[in-house]
C-alpha atoms as a PDB file:
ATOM      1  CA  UNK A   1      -4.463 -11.902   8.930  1.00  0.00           C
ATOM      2  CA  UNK A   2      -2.557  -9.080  10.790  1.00  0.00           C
ATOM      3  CA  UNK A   3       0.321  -7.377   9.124  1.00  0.00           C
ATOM      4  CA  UNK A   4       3.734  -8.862   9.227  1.00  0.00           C
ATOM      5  CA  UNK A   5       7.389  -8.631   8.063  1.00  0.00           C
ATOM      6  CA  UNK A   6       6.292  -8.892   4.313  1.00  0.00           C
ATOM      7  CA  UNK A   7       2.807  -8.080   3.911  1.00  0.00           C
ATOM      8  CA  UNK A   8       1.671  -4.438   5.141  1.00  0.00           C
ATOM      9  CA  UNK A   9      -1.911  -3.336   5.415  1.00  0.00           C
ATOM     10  CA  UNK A  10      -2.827   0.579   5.070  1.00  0.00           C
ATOM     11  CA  UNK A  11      -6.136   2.273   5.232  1.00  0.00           C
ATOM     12  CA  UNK A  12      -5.134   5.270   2.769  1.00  0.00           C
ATOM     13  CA  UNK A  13      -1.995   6.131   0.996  1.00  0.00           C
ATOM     14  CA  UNK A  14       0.505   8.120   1.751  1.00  0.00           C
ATOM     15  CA  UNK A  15       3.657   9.317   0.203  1.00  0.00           C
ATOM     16  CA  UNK A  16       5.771   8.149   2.791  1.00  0.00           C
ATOM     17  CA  UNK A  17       5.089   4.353   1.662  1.00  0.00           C
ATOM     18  CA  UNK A  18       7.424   4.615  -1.218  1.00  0.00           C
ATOM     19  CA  UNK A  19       9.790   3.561   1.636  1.00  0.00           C
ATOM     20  CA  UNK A  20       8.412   0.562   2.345  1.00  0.00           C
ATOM     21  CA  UNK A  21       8.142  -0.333  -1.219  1.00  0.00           C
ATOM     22  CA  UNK A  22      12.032   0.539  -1.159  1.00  0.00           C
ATOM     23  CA  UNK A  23      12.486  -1.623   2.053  1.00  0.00           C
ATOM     24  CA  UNK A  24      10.729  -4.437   0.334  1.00  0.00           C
ATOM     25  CA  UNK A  25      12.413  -4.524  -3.177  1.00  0.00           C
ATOM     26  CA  UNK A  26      15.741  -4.392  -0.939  1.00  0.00           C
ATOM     27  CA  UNK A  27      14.636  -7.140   1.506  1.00  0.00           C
ATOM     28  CA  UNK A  28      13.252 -10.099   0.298  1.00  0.00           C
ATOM     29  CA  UNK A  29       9.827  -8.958  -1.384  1.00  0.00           C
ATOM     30  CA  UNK A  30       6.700  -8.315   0.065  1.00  0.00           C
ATOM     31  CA  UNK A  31       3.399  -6.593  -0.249  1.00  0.00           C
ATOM     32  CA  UNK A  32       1.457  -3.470   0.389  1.00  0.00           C
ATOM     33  CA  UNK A  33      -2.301  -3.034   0.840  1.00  0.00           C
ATOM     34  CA  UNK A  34      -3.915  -0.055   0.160  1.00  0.00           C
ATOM     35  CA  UNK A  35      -7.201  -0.208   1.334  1.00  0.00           C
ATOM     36  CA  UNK A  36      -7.428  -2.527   4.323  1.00  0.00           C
ATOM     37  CA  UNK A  37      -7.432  -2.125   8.305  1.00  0.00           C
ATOM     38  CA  UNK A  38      -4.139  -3.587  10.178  1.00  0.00           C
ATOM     39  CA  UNK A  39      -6.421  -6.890  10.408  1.00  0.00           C
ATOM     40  CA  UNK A  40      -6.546  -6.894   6.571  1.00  0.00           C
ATOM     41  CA  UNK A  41     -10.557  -6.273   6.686  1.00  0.00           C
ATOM     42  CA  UNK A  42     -11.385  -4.099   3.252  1.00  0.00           C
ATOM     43  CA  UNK A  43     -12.815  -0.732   4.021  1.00  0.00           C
ATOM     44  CA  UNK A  44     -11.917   0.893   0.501  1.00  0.00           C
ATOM     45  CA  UNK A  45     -10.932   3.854  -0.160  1.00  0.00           C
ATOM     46  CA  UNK A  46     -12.192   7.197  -0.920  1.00  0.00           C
ATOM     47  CA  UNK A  47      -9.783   8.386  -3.244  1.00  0.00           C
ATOM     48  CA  UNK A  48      -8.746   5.739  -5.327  1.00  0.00           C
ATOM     49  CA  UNK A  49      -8.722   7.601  -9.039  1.00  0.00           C
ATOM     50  CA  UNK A  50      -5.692  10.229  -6.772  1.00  0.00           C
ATOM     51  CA  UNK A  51      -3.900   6.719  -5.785  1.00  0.00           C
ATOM     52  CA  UNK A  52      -4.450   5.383  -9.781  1.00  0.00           C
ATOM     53  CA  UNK A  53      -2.721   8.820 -11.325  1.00  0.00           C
ATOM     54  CA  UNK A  54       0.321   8.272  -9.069  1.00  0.00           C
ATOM     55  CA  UNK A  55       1.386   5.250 -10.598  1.00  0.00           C
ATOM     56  CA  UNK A  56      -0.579   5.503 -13.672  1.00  0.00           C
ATOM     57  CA  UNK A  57       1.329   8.326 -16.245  1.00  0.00           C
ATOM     58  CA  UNK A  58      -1.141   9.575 -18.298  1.00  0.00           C
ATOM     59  CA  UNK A  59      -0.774  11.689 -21.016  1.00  0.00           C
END
């Protein structure tokens, strides 16, 4: 399934996606990815544990 106006696919992450998280909580809801080709096909990704510590606080 391609991406569409509430579900997003992305291959890496980026910083720049905190916008569409913003665009979705001010919208009505949706879902981001990380991880997946436009076509939603899983090709992982290389660095995960980076992606964990952003929105994991650990002390």
């Amino acid at each position: 399934m391609p991406s569409h106006q509430n579900i997003e696919y992305k291959s890496s992450w980026h910083d720049d996606y905190l916008d569409w998280i913003c665009g979705f909580a001010n919208a009505q809801g949706g879902k981001i990815y990380i991880g997946k080709d436009g076509n939603g096909n899983v090709i992982g990704i290389a660095d995960y544990k980076d992606l964990v510590e952003i929105f994991v606080k650990q002390e």
